[in-house]
N, C-alpha and C. Protein backbone atom coordinates (compact mmCIF):
# COMPACT_ATOMS: atom_id res chain seq x y z
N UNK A 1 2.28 -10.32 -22.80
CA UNK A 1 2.83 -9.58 -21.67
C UNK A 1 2.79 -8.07 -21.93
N UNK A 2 3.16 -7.34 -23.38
CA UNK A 2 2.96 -5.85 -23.45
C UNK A 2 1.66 -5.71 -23.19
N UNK A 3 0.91 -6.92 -23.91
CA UNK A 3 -0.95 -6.38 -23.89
C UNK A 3 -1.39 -6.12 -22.10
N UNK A 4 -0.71 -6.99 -21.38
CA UNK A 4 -1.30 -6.83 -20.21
C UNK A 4 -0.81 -5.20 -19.29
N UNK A 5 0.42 -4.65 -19.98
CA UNK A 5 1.32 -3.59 -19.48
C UNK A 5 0.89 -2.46 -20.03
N UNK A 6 -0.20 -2.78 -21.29
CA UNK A 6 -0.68 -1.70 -22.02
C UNK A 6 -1.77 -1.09 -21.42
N UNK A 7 -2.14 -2.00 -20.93
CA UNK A 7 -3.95 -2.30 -20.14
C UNK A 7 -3.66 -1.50 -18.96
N UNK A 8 -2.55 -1.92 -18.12
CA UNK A 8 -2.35 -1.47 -16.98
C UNK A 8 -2.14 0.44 -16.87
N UNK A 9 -0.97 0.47 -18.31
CA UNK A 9 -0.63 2.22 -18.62
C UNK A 9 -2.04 2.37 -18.92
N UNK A 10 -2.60 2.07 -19.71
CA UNK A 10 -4.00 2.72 -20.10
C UNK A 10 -4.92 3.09 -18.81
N UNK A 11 -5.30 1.77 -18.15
CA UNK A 11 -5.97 2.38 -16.77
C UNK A 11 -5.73 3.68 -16.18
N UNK A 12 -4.64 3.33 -15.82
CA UNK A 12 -3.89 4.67 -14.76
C UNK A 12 -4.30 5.46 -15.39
N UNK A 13 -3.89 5.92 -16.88
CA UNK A 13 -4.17 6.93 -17.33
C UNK A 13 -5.03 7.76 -17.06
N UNK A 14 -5.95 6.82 -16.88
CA UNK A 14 -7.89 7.36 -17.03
C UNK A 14 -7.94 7.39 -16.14
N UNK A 15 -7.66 6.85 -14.72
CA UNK A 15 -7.56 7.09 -13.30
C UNK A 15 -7.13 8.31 -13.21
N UNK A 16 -5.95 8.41 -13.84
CA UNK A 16 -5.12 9.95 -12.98
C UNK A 16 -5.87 11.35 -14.23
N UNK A 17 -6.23 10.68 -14.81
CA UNK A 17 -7.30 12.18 -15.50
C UNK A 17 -8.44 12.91 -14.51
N UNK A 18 -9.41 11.36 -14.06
CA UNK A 18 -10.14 11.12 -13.21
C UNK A 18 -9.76 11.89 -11.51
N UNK A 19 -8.61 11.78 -11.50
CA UNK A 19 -8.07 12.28 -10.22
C UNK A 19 -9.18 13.29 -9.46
N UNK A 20 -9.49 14.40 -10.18
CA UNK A 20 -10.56 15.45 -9.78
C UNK A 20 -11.84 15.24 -9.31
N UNK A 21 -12.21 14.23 -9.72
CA UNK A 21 -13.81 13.81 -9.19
C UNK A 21 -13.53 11.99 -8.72
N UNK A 22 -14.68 11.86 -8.28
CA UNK A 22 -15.14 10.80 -7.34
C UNK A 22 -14.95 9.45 -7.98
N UNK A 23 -15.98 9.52 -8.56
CA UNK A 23 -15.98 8.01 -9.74
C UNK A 23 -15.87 6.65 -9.66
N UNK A 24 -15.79 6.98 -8.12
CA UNK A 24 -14.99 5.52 -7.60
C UNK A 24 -15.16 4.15 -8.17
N UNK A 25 -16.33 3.76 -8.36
CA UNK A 25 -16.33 2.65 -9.51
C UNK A 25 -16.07 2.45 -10.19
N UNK A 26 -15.92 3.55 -11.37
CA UNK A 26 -15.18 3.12 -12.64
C UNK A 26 -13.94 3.40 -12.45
N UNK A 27 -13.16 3.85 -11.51
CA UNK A 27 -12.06 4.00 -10.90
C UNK A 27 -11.68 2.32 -11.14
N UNK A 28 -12.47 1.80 -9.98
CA UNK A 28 -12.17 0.19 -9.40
C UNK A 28 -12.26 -0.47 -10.65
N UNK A 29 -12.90 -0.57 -11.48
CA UNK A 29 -13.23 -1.31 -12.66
C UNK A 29 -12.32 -0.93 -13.90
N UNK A 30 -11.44 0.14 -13.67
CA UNK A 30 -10.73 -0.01 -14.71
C UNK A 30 -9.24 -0.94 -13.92
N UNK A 31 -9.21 -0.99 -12.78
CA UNK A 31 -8.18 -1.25 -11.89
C UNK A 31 -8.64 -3.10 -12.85
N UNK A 32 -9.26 -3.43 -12.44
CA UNK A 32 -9.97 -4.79 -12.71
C UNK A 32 -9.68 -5.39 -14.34
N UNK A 33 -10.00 -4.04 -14.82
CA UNK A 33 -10.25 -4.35 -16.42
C UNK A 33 -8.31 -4.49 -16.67
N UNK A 34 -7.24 -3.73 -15.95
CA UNK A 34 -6.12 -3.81 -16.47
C UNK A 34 -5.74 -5.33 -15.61
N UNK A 35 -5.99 -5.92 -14.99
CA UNK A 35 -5.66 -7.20 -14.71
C UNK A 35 -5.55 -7.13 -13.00
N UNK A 36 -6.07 -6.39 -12.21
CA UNK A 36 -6.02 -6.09 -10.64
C UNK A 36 -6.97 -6.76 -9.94
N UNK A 37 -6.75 -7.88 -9.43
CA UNK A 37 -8.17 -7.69 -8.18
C UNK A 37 -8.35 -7.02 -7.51
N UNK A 38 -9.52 -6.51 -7.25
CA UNK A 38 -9.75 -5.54 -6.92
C UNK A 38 -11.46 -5.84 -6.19
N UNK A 39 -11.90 -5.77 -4.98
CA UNK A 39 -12.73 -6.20 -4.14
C UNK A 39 -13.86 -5.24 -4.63
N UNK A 40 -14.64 -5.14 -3.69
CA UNK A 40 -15.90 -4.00 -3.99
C UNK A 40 -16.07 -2.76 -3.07
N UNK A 41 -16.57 -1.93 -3.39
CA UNK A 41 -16.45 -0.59 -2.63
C UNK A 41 -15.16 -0.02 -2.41
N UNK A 42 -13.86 -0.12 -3.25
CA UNK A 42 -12.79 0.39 -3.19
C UNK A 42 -12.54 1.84 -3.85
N UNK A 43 -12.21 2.75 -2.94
CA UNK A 43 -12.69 4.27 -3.23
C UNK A 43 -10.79 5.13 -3.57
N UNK A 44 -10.52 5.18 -4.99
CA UNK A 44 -9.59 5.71 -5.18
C UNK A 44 -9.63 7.08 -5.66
N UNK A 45 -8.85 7.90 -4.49
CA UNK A 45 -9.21 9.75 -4.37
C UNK A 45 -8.60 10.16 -5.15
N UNK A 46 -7.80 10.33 -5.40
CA UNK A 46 -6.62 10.81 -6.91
C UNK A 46 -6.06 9.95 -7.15
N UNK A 47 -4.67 10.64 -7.64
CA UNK A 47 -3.97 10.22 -8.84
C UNK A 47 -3.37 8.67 -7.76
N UNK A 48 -2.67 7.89 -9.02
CA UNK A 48 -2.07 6.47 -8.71
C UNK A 48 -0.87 6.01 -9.55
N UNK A 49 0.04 5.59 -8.77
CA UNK A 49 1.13 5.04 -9.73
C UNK A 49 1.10 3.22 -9.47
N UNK A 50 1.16 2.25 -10.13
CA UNK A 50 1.03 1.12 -9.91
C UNK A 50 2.67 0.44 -11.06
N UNK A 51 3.11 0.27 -10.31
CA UNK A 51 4.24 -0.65 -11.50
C UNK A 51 3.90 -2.02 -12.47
N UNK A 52 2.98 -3.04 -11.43
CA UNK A 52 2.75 -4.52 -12.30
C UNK A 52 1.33 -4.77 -11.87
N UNK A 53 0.78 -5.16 -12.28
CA UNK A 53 -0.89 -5.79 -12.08
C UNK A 53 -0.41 -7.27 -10.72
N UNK A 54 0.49 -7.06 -10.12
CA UNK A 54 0.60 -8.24 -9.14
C UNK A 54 0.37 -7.29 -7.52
N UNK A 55 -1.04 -7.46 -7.83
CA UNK A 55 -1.43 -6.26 -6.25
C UNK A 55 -3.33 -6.84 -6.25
N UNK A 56 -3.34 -7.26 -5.53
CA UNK A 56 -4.84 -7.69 -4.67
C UNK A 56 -5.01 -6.65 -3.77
N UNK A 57 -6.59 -6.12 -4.05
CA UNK A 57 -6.89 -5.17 -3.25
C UNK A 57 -8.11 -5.54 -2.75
N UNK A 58 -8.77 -5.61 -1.46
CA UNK A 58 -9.76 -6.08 -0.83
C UNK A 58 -11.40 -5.28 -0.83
N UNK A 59 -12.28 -5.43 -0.20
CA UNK A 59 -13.13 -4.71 0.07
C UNK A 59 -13.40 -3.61 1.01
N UNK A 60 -13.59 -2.59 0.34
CA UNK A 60 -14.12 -1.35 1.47
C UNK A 60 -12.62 -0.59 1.39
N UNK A 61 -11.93 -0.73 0.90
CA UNK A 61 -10.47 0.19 0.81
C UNK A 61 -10.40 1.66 0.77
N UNK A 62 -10.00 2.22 1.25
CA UNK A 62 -9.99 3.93 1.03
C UNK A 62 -8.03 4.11 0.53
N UNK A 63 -8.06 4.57 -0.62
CA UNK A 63 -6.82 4.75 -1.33
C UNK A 63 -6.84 6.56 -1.40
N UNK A 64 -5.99 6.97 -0.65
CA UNK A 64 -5.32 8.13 -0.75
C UNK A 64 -4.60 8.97 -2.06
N UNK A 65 -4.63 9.94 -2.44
CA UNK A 65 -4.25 10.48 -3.33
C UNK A 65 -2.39 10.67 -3.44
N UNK A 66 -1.97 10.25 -4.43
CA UNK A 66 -0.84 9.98 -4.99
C UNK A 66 -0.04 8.81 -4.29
N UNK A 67 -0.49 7.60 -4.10
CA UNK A 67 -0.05 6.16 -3.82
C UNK A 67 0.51 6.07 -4.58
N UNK A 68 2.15 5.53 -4.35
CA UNK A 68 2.86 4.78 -5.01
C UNK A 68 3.37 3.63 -4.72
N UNK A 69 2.86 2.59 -5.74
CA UNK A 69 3.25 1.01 -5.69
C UNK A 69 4.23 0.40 -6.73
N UNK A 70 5.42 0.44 -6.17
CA UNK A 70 6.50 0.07 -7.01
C UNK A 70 6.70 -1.55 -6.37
N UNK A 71 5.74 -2.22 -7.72
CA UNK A 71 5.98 -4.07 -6.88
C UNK A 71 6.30 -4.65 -8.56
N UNK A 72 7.47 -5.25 -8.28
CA UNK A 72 7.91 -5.43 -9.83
C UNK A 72 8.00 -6.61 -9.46
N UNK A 73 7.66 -7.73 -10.86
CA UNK A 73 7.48 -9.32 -10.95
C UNK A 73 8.53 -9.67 -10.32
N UNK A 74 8.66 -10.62 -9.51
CA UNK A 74 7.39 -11.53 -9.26
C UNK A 74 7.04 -11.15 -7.89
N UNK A 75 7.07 -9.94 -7.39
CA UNK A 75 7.12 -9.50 -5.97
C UNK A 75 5.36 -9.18 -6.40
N UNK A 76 4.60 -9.56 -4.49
CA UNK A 76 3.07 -9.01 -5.07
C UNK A 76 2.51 -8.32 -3.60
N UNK A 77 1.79 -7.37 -3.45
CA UNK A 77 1.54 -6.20 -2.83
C UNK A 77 -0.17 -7.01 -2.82
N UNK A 78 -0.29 -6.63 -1.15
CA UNK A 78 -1.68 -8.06 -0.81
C UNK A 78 -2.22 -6.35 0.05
N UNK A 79 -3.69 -5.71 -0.17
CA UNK A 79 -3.97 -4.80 0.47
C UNK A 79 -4.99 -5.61 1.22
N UNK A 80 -5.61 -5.69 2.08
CA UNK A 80 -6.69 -7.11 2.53
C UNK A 80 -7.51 -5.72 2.68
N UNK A 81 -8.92 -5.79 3.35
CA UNK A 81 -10.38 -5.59 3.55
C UNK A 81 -10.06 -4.60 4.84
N UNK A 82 -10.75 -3.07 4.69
CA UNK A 82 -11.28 -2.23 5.50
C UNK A 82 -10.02 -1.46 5.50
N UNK A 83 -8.89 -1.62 4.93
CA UNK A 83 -7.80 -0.93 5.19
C UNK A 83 -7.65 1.08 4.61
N UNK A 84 -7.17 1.57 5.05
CA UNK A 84 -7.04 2.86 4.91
C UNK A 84 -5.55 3.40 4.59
N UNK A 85 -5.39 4.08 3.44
CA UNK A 85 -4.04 4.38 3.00
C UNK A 85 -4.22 6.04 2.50
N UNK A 86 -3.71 6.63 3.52
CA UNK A 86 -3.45 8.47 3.29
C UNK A 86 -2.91 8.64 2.16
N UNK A 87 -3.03 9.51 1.82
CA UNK A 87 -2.01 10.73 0.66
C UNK A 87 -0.65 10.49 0.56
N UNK A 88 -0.18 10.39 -0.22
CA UNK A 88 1.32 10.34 -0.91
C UNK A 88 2.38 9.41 0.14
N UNK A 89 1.55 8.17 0.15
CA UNK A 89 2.57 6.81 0.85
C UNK A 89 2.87 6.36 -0.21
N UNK A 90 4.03 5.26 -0.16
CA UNK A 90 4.96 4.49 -1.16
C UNK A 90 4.58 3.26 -0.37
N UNK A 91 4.84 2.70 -1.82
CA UNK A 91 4.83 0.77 -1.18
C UNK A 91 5.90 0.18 -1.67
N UNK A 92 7.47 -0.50 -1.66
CA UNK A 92 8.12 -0.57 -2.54
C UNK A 92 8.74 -2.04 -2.38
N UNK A 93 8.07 -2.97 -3.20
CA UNK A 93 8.56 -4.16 -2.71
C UNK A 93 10.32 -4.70 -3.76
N UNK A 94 11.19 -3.47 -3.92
CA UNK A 94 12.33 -3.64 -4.31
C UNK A 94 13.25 -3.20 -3.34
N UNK A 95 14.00 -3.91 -2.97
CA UNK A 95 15.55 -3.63 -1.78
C UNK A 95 16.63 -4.00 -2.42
N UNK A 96 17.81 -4.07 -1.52
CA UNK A 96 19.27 -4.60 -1.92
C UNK A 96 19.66 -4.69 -0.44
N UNK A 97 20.50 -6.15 -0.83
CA UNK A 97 20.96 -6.66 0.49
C UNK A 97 22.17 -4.84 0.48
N UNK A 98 23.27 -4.84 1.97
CA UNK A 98 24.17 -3.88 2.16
C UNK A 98 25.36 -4.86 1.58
N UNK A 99 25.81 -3.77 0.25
CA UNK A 99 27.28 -4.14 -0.37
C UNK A 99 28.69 -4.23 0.22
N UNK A 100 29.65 -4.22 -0.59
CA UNK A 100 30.85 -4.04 -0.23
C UNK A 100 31.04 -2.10 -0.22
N UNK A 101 32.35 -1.95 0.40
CA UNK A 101 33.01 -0.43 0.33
C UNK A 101 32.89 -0.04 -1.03
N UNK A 102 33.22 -0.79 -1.85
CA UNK A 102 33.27 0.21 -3.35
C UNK A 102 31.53 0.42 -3.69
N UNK A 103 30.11 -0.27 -3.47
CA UNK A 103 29.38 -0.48 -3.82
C UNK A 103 28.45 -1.11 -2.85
N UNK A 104 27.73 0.11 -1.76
CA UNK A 104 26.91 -0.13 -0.36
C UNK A 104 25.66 -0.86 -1.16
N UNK A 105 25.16 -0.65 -2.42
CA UNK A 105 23.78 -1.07 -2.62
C UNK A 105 24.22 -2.39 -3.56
N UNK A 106 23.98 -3.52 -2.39
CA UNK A 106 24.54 -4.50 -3.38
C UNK A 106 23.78 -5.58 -4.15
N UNK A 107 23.60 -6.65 -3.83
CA UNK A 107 22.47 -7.24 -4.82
C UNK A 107 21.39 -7.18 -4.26
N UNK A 108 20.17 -6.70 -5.78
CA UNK A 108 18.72 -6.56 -5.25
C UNK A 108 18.10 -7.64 -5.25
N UNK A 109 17.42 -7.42 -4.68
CA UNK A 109 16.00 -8.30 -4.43
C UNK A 109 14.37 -8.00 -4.06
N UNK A 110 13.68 -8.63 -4.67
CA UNK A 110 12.17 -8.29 -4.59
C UNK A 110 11.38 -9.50 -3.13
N UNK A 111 10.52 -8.67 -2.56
CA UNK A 111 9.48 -9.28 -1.22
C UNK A 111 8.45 -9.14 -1.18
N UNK A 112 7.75 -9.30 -0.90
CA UNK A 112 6.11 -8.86 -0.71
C UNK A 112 5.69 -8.40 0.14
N UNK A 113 4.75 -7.54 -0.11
CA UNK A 113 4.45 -6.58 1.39
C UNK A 113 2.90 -6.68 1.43
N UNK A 114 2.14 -7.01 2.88
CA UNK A 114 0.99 -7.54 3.02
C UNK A 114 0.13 -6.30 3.85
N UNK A 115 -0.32 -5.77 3.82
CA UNK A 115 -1.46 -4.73 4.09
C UNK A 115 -2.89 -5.29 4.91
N UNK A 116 -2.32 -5.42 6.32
CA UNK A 116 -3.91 -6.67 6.42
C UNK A 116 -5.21 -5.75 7.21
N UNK A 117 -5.97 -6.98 7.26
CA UNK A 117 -7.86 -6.07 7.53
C UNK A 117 -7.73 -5.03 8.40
N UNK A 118 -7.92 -3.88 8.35
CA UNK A 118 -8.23 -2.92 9.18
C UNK A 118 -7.28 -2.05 9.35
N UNK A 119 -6.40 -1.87 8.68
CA UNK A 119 -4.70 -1.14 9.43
C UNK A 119 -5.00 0.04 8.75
N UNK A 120 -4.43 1.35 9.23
CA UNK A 120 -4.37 2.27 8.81
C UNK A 120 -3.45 2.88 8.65
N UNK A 121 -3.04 3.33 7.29
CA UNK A 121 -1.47 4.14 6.92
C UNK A 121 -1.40 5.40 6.92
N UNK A 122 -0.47 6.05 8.03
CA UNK A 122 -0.78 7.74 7.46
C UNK A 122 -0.35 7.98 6.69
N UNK A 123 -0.21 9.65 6.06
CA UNK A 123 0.12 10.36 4.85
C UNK A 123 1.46 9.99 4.90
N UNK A 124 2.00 10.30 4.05
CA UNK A 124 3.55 10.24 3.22
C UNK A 124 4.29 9.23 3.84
N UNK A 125 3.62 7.33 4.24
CA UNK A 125 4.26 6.61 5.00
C UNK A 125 4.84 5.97 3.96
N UNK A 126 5.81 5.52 3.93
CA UNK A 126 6.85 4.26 3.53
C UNK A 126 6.79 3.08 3.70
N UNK A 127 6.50 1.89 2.85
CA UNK A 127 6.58 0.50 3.28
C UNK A 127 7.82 -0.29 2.63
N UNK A 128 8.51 -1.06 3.14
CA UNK A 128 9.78 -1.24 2.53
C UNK A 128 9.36 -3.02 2.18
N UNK A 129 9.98 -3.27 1.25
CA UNK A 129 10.03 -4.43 0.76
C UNK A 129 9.96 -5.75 2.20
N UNK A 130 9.07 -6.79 1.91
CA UNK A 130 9.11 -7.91 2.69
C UNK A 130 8.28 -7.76 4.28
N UNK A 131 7.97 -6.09 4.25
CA UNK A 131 7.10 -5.93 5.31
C UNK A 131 5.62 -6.59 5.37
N UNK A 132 5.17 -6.88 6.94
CA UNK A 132 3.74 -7.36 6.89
C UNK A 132 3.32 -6.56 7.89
N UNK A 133 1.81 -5.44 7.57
CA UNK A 133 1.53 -5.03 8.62
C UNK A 133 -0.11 -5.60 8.96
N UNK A 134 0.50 -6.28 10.55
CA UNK A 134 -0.87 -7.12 10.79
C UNK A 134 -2.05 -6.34 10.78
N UNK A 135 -3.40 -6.88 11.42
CA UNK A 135 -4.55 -6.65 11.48
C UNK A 135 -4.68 -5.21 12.68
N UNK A 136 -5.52 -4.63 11.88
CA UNK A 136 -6.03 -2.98 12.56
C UNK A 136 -4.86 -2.82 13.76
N UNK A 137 -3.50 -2.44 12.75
CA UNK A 137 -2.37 -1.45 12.98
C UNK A 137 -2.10 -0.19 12.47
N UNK A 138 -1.79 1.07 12.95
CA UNK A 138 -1.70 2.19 12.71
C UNK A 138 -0.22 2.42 12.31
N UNK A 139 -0.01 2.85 11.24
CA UNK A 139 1.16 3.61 10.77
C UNK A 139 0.88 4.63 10.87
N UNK A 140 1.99 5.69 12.16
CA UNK A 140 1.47 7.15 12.18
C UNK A 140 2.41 7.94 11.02
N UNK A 141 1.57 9.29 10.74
CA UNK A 141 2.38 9.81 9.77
C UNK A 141 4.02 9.95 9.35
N UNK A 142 4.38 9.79 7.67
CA UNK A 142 5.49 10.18 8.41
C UNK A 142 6.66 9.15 8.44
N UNK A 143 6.19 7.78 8.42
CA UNK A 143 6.72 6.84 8.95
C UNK A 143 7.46 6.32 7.62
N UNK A 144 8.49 5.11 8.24
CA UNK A 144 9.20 4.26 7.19
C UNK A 144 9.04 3.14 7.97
N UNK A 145 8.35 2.37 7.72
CA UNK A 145 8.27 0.26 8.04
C UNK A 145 8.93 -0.36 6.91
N UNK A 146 10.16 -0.77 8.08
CA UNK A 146 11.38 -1.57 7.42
C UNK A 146 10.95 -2.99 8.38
N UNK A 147 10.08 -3.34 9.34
CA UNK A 147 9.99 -4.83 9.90
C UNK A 147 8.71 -4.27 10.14
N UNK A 148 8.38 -6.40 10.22
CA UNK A 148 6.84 -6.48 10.49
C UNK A 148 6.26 -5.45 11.62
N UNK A 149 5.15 -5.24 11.35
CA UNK A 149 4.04 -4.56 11.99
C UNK A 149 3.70 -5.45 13.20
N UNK A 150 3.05 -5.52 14.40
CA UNK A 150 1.95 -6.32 14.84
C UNK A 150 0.65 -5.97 14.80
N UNK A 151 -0.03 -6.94 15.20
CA UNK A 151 -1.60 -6.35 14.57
C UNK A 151 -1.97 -5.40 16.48
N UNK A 152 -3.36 -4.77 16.29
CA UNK A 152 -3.49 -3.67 17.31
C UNK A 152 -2.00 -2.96 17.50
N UNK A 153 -0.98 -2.72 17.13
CA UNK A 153 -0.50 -1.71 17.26
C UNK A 153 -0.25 -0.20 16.95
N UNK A 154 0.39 0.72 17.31
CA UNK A 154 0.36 2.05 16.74
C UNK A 154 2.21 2.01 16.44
N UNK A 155 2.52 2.72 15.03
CA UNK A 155 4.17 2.39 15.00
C UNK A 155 4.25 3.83 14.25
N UNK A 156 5.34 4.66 14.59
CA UNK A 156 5.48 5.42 14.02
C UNK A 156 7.40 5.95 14.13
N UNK A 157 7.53 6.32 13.01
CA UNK A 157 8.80 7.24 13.03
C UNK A 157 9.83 6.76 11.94
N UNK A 158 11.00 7.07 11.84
CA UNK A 158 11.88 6.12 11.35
C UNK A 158 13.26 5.96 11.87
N UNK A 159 13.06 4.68 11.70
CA UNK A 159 12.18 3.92 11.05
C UNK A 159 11.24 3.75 12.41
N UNK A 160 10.08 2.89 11.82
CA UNK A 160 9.01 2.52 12.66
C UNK A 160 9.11 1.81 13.79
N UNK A 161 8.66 2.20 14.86
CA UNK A 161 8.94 1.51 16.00
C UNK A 161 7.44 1.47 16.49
N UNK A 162 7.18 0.30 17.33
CA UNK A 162 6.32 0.65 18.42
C UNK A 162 5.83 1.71 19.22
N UNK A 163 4.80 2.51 19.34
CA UNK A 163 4.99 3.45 20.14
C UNK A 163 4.10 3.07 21.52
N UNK A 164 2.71 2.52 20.89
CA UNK A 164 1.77 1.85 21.80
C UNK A 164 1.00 0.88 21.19
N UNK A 165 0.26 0.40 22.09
CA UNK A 165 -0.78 -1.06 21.72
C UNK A 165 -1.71 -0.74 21.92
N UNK A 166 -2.48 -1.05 20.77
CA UNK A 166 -3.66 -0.25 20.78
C UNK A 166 -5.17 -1.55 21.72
N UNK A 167 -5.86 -0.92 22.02
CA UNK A 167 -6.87 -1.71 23.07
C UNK A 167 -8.31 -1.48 22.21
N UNK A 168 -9.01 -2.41 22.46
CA UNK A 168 -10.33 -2.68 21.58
C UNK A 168 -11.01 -1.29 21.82
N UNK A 169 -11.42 -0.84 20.49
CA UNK A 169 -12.55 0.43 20.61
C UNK A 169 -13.60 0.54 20.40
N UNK A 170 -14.66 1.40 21.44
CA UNK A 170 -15.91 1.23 21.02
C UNK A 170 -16.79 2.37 21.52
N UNK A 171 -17.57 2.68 20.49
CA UNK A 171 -17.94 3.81 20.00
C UNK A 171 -16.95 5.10 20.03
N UNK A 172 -16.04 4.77 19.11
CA UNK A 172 -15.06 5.69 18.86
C UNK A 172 -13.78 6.39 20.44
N UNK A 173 -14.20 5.11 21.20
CA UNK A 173 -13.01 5.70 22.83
C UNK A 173 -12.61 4.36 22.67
N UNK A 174 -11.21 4.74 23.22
CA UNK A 174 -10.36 3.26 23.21
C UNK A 174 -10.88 2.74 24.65
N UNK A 175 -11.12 1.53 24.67
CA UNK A 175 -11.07 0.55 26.08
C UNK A 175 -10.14 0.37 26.16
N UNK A 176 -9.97 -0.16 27.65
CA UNK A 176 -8.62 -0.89 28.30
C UNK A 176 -8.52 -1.76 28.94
């Protein structure tokens, strides 16, 4: 278990040295080599914080510079295929139910948070433990998702709400 935690500090390491240039493959392949699945063509722009090797990452991913994934055992962080994640979002699959008066943060608990095909996260968004955001949904900047996503939607604010539904697009104009 240290060997696999060693692997994991070591990666990052070389990732967040890496931060400055492109590299993207050996980026992905050290993600792989510390114990990550990790799909193909997954393009990580800077730096990365990862807590546990329990995170599946899909194909074609665009990872934003300074992601943080705080998913501690046995909680696991699912990014699926084509997804897009801006600059300095959090993923945090640790909560606490609401305590008593002497003690609001009361017992914790770990969830999993699912990232599915096509969704896009803006910069500095928030994902809170046990969230699922469906298929090619927009998190607008900014945001905190404390409940599921639906898929084609746009959600923004905080916390995240609905703002609109998004309609099939093609050649870059939304239909209706």
């Amino acid at each position: 278990m240290k060997f696999k935690k060693l692997k994991l500090l070591f990666s990052l390491y070389l990732i967040n040295k890496l931060s400055f240039c492109k590299l993207f493959e050996l980026k992905r392949k050290l993600l792989i080599f510390s114990g990550i699945e990790c799909g193909e063509n997954v393009s990580i722009s800077g730096k990365l914080f990862i807590l546990s090797t329990n995170l599946k990452i899909g194909n074609n991913v665009w990872i934003g510079d300074n992601l943080r994934i705080y998913n501690s055992n046995p909680s696991f962080v699912t990014i699926e295929d084509n997804v897009d994640i801006a600059p300095c979002c959090k993923i945090c699959t640790g909560t606490h139910e609401i305590g008593f008066e002497d003690r609001r943060a009361g017992k914790g608990y770990l969830a999993n948070i699912t990232i599915e095909t096509g969704s896009w996260i803006g910069i500095n968004s928030t994902i809170i433990a046990g969230v699922k955001i469906a298929s090619n949904a927009i998190v607008g900047a900014g945001s905190v998702v404390v409940k599921n996503v639906p898929s084609n939607t746009l959600v923004a604010g905080i916390p995240a709400i609905v703002k609109k539904k998004l309609a099939n697009i093609e050649g870059g104009k939304e239909i209706i």
